[in-house]
PDB file of N, CA and C in Angstrom:
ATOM      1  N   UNK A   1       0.858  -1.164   0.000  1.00  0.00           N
ATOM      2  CA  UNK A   1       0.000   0.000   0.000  1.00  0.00           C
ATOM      3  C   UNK A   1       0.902   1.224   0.000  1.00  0.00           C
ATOM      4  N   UNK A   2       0.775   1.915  -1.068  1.00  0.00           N
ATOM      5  CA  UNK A   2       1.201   3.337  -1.305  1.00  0.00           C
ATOM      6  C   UNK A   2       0.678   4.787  -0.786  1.00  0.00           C
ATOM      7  N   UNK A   3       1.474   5.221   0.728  1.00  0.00           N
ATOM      8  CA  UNK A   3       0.652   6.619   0.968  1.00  0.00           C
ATOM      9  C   UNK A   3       1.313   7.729  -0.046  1.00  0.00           C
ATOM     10  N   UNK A   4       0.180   8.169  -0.730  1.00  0.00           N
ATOM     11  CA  UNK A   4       1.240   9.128  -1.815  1.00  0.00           C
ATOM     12  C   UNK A   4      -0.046  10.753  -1.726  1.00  0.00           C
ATOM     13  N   UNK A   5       0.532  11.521  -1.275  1.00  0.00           N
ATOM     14  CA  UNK A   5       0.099  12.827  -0.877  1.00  0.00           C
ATOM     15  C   UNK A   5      -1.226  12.908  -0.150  1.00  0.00           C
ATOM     16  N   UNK A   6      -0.767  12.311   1.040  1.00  0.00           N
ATOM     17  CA  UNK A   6      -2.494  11.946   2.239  1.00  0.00           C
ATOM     18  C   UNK A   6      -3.231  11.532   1.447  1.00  0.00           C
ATOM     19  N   UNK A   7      -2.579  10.297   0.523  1.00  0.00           N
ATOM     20  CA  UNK A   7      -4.210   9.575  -0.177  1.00  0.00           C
ATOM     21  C   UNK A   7      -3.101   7.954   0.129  1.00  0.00           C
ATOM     22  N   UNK A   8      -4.198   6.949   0.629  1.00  0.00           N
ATOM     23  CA  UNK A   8      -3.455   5.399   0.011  1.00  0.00           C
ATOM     24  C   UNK A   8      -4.000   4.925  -0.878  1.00  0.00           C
ATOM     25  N   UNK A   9      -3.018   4.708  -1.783  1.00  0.00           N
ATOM     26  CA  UNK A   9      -3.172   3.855  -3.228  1.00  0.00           C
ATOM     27  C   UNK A   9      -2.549   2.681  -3.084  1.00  0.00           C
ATOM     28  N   UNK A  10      -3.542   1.155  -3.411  1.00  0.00           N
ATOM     29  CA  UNK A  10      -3.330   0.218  -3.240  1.00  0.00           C
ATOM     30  C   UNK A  10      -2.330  -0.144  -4.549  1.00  0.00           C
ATOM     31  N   UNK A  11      -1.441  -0.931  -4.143  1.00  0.00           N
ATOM     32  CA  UNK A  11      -0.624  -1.825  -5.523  1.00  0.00           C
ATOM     33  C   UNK A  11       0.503  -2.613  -5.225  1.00  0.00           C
ATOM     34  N   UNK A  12      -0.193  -3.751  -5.720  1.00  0.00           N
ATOM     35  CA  UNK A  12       0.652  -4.877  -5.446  1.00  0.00           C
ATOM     36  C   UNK A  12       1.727  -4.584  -6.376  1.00  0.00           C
ATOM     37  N   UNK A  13       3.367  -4.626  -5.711  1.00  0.00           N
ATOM     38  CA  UNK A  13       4.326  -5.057  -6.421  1.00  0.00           C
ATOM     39  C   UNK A  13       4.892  -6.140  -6.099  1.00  0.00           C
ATOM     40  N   UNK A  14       6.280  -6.663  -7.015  1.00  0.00           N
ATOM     41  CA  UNK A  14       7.420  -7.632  -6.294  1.00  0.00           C
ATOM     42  C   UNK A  14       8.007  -7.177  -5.538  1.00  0.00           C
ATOM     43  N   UNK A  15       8.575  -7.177  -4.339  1.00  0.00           N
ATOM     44  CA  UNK A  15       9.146  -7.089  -3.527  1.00  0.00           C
ATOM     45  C   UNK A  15      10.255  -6.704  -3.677  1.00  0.00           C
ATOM     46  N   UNK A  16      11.014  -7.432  -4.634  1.00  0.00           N
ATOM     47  CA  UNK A  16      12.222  -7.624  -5.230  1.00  0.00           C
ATOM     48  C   UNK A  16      12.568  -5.889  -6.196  1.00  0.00           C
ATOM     49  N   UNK A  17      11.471  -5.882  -6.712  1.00  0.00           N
ATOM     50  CA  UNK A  17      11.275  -4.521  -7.409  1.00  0.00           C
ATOM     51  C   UNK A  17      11.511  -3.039  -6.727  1.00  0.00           C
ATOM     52  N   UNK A  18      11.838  -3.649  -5.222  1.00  0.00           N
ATOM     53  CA  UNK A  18      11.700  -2.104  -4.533  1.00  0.00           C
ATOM     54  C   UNK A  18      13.065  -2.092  -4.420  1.00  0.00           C
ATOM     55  N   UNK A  19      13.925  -2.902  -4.667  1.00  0.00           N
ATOM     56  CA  UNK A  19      14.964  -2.815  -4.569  1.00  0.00           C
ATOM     57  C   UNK A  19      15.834  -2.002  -5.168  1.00  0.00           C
ATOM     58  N   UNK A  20      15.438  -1.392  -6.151  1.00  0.00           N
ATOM     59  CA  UNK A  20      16.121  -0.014  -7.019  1.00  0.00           C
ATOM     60  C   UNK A  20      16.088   1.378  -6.544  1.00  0.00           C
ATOM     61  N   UNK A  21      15.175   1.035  -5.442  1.00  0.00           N
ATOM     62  CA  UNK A  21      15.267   2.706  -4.724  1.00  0.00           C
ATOM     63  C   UNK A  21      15.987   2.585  -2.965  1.00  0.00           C
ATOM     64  N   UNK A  22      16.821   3.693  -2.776  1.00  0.00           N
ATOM     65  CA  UNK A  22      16.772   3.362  -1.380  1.00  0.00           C
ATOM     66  C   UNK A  22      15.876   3.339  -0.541  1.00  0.00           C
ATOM     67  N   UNK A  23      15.851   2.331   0.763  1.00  0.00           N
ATOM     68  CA  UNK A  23      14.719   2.807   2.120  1.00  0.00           C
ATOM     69  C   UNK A  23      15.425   2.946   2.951  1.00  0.00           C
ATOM     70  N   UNK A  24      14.259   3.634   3.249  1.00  0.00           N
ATOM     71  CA  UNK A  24      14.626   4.081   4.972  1.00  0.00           C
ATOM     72  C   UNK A  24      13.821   3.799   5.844  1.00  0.00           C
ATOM     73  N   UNK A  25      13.577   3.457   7.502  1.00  0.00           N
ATOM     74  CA  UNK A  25      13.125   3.430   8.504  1.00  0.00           C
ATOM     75  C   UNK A  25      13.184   4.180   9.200  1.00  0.00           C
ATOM     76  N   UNK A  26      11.737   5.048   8.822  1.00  0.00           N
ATOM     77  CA  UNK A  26      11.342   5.897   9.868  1.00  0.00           C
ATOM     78  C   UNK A  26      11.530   5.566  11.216  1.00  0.00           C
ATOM     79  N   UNK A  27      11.982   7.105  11.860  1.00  0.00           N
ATOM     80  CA  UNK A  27      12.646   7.163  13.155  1.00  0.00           C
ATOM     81  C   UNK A  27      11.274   6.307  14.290  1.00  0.00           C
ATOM     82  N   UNK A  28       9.415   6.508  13.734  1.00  0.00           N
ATOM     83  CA  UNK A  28       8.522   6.053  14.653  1.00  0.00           C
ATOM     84  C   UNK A  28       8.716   4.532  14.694  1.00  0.00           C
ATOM     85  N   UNK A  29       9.596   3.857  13.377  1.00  0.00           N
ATOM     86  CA  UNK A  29       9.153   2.713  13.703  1.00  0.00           C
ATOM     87  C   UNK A  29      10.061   1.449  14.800  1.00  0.00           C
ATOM     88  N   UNK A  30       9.721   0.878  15.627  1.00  0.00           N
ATOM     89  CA  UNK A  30      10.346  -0.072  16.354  1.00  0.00           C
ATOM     90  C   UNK A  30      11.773  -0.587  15.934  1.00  0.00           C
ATOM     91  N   UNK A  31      12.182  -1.256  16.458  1.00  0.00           N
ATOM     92  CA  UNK A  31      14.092  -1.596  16.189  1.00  0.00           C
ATOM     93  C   UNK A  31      13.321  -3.028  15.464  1.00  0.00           C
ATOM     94  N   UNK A  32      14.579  -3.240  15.024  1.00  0.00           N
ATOM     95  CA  UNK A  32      14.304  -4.986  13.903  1.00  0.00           C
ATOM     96  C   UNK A  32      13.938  -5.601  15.933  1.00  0.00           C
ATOM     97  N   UNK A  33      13.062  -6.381  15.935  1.00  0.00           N
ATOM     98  CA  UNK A  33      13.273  -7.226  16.901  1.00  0.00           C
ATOM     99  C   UNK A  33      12.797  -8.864  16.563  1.00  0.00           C
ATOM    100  N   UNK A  34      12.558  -9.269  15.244  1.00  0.00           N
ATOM    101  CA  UNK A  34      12.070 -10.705  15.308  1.00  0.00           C
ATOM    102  C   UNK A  34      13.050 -11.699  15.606  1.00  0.00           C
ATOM    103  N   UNK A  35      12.484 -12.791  16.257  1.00  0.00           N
ATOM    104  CA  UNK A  35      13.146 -13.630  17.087  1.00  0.00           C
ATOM    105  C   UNK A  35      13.445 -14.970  16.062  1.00  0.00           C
ATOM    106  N   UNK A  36      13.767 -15.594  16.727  1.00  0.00           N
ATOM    107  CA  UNK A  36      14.193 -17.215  16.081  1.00  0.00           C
ATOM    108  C   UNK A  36      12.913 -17.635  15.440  1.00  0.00           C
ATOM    109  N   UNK A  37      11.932 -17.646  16.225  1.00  0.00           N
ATOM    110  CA  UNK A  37      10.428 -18.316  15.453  1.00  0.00           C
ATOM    111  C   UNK A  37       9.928 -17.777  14.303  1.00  0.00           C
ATOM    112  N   UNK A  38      10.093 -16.012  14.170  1.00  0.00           N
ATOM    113  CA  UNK A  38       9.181 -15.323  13.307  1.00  0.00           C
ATOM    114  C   UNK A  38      10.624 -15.856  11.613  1.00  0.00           C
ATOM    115  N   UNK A  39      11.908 -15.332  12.371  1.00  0.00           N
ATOM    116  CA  UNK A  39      12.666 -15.719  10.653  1.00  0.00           C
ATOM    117  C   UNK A  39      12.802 -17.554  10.538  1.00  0.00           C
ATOM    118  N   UNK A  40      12.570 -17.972  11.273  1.00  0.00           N
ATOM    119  CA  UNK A  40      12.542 -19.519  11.258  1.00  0.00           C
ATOM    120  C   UNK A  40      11.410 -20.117  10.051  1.00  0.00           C
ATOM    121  N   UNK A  41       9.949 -19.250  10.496  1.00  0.00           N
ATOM    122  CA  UNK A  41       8.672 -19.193   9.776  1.00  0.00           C
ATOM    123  C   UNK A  41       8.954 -18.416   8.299  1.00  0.00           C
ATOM    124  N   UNK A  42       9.725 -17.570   8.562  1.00  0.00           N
ATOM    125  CA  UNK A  42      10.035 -16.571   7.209  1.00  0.00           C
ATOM    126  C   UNK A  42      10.701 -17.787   5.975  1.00  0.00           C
ATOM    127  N   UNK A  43      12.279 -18.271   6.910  1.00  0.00           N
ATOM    128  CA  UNK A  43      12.538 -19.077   6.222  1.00  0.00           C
ATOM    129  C   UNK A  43      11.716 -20.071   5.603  1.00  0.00           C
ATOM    130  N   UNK A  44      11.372 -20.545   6.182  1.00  0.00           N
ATOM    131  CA  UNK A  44      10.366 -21.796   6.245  1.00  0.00           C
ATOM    132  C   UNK A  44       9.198 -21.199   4.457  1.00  0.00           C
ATOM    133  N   UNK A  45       8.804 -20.373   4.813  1.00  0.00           N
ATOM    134  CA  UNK A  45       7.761 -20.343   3.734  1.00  0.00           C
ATOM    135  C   UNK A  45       8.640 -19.748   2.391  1.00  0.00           C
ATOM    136  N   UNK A  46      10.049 -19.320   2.249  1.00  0.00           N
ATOM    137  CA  UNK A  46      10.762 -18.935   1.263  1.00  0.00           C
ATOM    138  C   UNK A  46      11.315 -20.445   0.651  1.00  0.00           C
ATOM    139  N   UNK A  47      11.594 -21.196   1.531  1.00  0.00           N
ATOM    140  CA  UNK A  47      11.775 -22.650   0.996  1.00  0.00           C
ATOM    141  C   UNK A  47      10.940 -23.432   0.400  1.00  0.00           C
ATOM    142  N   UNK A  48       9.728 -23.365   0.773  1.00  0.00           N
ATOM    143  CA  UNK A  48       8.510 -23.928  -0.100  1.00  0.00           C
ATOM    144  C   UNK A  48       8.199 -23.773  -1.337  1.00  0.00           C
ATOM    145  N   UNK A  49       8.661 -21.998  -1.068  1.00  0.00           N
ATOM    146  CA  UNK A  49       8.474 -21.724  -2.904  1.00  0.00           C
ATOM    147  C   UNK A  49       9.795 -22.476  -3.897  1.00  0.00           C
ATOM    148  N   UNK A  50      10.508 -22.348  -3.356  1.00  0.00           N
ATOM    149  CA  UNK A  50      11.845 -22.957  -3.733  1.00  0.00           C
ATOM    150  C   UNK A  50      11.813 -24.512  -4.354  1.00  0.00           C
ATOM    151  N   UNK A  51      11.410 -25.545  -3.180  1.00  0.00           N
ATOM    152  CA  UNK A  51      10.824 -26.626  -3.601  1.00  0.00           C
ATOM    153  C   UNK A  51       9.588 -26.777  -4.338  1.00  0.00           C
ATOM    154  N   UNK A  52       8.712 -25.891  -4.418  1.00  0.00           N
ATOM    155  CA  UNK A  52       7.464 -25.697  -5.313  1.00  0.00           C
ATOM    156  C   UNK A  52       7.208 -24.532  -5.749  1.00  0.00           C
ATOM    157  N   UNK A  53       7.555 -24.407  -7.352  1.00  0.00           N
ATOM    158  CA  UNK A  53       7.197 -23.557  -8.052  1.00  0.00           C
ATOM    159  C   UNK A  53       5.536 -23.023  -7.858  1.00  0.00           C
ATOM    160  N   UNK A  54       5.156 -23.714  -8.032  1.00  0.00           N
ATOM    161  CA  UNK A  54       3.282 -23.207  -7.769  1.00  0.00           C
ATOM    162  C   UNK A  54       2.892 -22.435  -6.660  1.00  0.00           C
ATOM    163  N   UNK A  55       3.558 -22.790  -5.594  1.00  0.00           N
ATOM    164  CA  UNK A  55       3.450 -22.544  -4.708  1.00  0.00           C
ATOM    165  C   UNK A  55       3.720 -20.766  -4.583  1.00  0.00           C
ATOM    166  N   UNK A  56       2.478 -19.985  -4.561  1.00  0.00           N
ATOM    167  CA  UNK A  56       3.269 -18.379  -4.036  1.00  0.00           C
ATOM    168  C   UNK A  56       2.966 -17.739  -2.692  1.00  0.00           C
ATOM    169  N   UNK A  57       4.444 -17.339  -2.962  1.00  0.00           N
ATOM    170  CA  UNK A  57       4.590 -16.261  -1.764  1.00  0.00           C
ATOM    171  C   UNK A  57       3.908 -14.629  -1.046  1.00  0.00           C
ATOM    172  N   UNK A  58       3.147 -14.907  -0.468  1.00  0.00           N
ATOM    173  CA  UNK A  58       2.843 -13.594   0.043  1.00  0.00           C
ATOM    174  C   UNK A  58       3.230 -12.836   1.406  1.00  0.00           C
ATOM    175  N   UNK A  59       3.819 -11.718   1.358  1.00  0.00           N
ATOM    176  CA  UNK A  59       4.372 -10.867   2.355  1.00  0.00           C
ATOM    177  C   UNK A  59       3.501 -10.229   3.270  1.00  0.00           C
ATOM    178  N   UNK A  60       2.427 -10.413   2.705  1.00  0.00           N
ATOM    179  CA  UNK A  60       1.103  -9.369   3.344  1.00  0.00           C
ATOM    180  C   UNK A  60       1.699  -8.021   2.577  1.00  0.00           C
ATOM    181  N   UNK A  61       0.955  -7.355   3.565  1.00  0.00           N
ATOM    182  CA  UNK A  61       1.039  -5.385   3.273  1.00  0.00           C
ATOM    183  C   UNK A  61       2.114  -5.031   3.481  1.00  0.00           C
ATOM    184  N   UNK A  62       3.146  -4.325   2.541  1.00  0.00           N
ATOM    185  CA  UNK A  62       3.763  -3.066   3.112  1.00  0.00           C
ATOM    186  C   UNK A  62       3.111  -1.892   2.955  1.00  0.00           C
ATOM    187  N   UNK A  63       3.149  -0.801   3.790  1.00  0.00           N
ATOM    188  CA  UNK A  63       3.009   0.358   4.035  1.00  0.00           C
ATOM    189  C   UNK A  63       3.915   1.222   3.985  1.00  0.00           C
ATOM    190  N   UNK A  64       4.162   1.923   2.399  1.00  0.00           N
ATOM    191  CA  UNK A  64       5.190   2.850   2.723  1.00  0.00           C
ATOM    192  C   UNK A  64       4.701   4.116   2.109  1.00  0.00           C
ATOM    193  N   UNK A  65       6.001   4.686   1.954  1.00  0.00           N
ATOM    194  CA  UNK A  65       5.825   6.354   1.606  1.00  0.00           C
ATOM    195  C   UNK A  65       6.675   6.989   0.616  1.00  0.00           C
ATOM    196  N   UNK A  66       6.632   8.008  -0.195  1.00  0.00           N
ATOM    197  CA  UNK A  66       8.148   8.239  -0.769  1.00  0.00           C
ATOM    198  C   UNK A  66       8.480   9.869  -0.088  1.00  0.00           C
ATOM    199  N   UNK A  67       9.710   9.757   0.766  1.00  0.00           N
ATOM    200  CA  UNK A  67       9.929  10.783   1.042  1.00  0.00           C
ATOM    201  C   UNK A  67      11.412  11.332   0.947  1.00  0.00           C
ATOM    202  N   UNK A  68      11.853  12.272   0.604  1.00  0.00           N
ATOM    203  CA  UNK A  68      13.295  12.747   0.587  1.00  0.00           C
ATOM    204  C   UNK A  68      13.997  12.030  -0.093  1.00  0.00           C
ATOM    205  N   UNK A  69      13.359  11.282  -1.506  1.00  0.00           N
ATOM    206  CA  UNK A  69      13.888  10.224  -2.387  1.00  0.00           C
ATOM    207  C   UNK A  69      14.291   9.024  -1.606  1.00  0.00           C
ATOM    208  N   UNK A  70      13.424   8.471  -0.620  1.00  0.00           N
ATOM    209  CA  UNK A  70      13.384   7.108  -0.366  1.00  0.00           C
ATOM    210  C   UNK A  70      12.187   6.821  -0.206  1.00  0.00           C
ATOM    211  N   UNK A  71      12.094   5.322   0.030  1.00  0.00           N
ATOM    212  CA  UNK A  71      10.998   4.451   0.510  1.00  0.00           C
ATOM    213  C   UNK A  71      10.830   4.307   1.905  1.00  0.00           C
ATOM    214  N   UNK A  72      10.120   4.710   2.555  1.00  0.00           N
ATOM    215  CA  UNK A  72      10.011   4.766   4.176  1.00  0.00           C
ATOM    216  C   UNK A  72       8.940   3.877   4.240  1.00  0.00           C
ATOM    217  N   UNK A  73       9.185   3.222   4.642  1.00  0.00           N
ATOM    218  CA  UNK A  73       8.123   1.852   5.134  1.00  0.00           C
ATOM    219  C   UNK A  73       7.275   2.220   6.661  1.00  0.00           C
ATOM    220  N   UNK A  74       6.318   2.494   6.844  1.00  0.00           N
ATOM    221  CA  UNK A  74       5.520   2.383   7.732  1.00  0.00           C
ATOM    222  C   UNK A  74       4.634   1.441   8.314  1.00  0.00           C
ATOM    223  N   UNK A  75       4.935   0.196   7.696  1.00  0.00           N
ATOM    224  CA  UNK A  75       4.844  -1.168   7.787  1.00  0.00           C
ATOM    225  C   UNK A  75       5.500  -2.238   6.998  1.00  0.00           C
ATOM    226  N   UNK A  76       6.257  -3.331   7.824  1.00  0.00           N
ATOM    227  CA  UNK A  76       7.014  -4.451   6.759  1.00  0.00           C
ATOM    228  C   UNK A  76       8.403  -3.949   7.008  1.00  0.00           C
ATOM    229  N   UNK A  77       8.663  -3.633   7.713  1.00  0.00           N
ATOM    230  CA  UNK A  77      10.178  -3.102   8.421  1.00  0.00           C
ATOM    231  C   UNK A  77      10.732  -4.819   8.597  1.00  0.00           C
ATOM    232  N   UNK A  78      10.275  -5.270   9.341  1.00  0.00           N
ATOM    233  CA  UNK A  78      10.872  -6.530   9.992  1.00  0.00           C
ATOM    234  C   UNK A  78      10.804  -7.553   8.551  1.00  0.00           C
ATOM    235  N   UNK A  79       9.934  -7.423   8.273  1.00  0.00           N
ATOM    236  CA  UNK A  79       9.908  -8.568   6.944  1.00  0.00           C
ATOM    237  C   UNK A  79      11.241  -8.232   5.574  1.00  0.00           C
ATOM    238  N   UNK A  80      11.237  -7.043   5.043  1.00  0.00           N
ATOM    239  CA  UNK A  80      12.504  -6.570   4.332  1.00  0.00           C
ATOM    240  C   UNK A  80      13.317  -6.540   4.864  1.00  0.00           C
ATOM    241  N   UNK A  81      13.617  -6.292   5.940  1.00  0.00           N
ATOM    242  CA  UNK A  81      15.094  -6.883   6.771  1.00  0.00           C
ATOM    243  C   UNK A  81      15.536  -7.776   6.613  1.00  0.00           C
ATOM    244  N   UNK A  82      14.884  -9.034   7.146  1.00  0.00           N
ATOM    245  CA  UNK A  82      14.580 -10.133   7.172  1.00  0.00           C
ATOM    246  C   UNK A  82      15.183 -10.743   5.903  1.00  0.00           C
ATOM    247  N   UNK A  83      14.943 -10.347   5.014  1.00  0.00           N
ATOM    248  CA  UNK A  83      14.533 -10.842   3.557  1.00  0.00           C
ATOM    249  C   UNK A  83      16.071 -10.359   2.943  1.00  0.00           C
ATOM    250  N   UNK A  84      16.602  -9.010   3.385  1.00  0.00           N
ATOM    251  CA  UNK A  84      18.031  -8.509   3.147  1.00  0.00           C
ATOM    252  C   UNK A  84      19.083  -9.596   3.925  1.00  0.00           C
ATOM    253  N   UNK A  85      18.789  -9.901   5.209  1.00  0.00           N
ATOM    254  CA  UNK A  85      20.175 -10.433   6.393  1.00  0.00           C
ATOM    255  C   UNK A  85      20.159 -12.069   5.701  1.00  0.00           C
ATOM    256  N   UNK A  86      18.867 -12.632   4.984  1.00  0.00           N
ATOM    257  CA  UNK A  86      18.948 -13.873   4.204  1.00  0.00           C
ATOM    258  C   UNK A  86      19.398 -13.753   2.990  1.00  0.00           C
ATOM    259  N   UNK A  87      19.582 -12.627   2.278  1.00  0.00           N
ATOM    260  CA  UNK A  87      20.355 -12.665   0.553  1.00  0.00           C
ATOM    261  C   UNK A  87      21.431 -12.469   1.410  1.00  0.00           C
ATOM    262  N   UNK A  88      21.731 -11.452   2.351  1.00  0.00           N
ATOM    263  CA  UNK A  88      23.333 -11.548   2.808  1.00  0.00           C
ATOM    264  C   UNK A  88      24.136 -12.647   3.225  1.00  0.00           C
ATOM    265  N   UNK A  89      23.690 -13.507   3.871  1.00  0.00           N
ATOM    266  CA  UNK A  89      23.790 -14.955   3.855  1.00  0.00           C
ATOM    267  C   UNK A  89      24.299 -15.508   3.237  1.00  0.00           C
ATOM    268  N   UNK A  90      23.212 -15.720   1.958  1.00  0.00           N
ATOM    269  CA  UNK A  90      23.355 -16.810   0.904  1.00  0.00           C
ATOM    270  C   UNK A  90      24.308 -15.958   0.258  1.00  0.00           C
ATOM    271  N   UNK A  91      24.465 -14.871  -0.294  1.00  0.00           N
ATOM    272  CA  UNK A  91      25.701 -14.396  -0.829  1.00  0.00           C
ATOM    273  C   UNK A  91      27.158 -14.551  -0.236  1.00  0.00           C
ATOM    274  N   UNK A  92      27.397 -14.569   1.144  1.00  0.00           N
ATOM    275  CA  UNK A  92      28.394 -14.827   2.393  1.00  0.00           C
ATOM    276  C   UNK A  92      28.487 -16.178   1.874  1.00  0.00           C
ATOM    277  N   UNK A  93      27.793 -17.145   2.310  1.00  0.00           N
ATOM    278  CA  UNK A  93      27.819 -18.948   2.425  1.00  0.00           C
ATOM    279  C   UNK A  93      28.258 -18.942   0.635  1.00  0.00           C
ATOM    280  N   UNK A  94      27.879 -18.185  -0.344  1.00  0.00           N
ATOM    281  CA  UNK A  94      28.187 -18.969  -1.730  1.00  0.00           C
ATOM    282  C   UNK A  94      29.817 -18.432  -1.823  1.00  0.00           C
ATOM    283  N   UNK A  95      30.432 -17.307  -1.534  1.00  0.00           N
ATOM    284  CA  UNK A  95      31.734 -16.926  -1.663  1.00  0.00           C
ATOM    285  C   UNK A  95      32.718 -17.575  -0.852  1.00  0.00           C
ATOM    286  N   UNK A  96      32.376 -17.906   0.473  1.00  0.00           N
ATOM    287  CA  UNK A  96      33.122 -18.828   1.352  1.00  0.00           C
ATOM    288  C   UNK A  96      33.236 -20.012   0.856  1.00  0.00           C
ATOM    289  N   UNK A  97      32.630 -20.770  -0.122  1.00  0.00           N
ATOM    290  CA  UNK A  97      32.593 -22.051  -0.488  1.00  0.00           C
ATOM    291  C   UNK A  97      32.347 -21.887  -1.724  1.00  0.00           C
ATOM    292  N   UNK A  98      32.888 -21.020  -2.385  1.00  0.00           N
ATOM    293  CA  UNK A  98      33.268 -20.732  -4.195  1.00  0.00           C
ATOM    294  C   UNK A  98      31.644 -21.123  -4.983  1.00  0.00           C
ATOM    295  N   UNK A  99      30.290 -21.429  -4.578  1.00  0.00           N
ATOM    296  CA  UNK A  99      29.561 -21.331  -5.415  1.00  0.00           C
ATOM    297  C   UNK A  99      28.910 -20.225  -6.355  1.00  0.00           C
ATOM    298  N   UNK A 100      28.928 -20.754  -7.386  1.00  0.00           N
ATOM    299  CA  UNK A 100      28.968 -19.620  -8.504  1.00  0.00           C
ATOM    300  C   UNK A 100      26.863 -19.229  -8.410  1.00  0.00           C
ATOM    301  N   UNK A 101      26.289 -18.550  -7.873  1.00  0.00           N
ATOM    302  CA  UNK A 101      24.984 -17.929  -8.078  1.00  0.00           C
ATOM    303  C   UNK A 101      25.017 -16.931  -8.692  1.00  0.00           C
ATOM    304  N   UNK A 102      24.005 -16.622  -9.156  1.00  0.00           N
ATOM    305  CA  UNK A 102      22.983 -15.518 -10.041  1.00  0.00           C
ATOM    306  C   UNK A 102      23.677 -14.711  -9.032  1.00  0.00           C
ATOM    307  N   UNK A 103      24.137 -13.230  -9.044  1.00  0.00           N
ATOM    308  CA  UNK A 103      24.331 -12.065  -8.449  1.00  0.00           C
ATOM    309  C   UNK A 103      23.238 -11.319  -7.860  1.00  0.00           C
ATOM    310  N   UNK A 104      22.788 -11.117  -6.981  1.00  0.00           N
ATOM    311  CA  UNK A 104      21.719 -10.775  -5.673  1.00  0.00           C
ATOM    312  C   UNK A 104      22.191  -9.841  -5.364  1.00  0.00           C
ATOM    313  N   UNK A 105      21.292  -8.250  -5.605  1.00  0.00           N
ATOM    314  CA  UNK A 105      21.932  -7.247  -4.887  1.00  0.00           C
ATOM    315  C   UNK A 105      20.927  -7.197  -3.661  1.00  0.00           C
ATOM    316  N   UNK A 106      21.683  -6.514  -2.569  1.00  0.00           N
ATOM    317  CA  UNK A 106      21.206  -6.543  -1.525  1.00  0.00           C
ATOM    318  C   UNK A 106      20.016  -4.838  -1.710  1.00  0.00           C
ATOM    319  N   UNK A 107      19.517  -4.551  -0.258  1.00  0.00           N
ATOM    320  CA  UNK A 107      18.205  -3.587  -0.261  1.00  0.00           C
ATOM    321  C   UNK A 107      19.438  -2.624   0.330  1.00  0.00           C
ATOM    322  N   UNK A 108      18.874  -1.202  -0.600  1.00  0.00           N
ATOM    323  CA  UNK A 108      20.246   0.004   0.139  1.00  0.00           C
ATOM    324  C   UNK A 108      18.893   0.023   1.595  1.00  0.00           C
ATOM    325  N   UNK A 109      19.144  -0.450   2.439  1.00  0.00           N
ATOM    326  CA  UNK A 109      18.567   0.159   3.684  1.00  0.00           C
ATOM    327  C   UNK A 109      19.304   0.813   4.805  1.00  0.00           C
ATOM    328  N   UNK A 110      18.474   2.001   5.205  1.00  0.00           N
ATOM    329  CA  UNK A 110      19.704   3.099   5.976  1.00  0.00           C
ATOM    330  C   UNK A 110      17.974   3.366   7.482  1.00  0.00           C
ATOM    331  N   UNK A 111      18.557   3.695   9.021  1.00  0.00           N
ATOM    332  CA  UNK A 111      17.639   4.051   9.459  1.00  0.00           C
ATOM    333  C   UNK A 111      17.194   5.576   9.779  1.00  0.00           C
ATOM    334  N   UNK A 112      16.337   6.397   9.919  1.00  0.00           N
ATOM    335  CA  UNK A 112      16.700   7.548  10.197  1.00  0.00           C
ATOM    336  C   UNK A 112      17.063   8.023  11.700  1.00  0.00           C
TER     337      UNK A 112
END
């Protein structure tokens, strides 16, 4: 969900797609705090799609904004994190052990 000049405009994108702009985390929103269970579950349903193509993925809602030429998320903070510290990972684990993957850029995320 898009707040774009005190109006929300609904629109589903890829996820993956927001990745060309920087975000930021607004100063109101909470610190990353998900625990072992919530990225355990995260993982968990990114692997499914993995093993099953048919199978799709939904993030629920983000809630963001465009301000000062970024993406300020006002919801889905923890989930794009989330979703960044696991490409960082798999990019880490494929260079330590020479596997050659598709190139994965990571999310420019900065907090305010």
């Amino acid at each position: 969900m898009l707040v774009n000049e005190g109006k929300l405009t609904q629109e589903y994108v890829k996820v993956y797609s927001l990745q060309q702009y920087p975000i930021g985390v607004p100063i109101f929103q909470r610190f990353y705090d998900w625990k072992d269970n919530e990225i355990i579950q995260f993982k968990e349903d990114l692997l499914k799609v993995i093993d099953d193509q048919s199978v799709q993925l939904y993030f629920l809602d983000f809630i963001y904004y465009e301000e000062d030429g970024k993406i300020k998320f006002a919801d889905g903070q923890q989930r794009i994190v989330t979703l960044n510290n696991l490409i960082k990972v798999i990019k880490d684990v494929a260079s330590e052990q020479s596997i050659q993957i598709e190139e994965i850029d990571l999310f420019d995320i900065s907090y305010d």
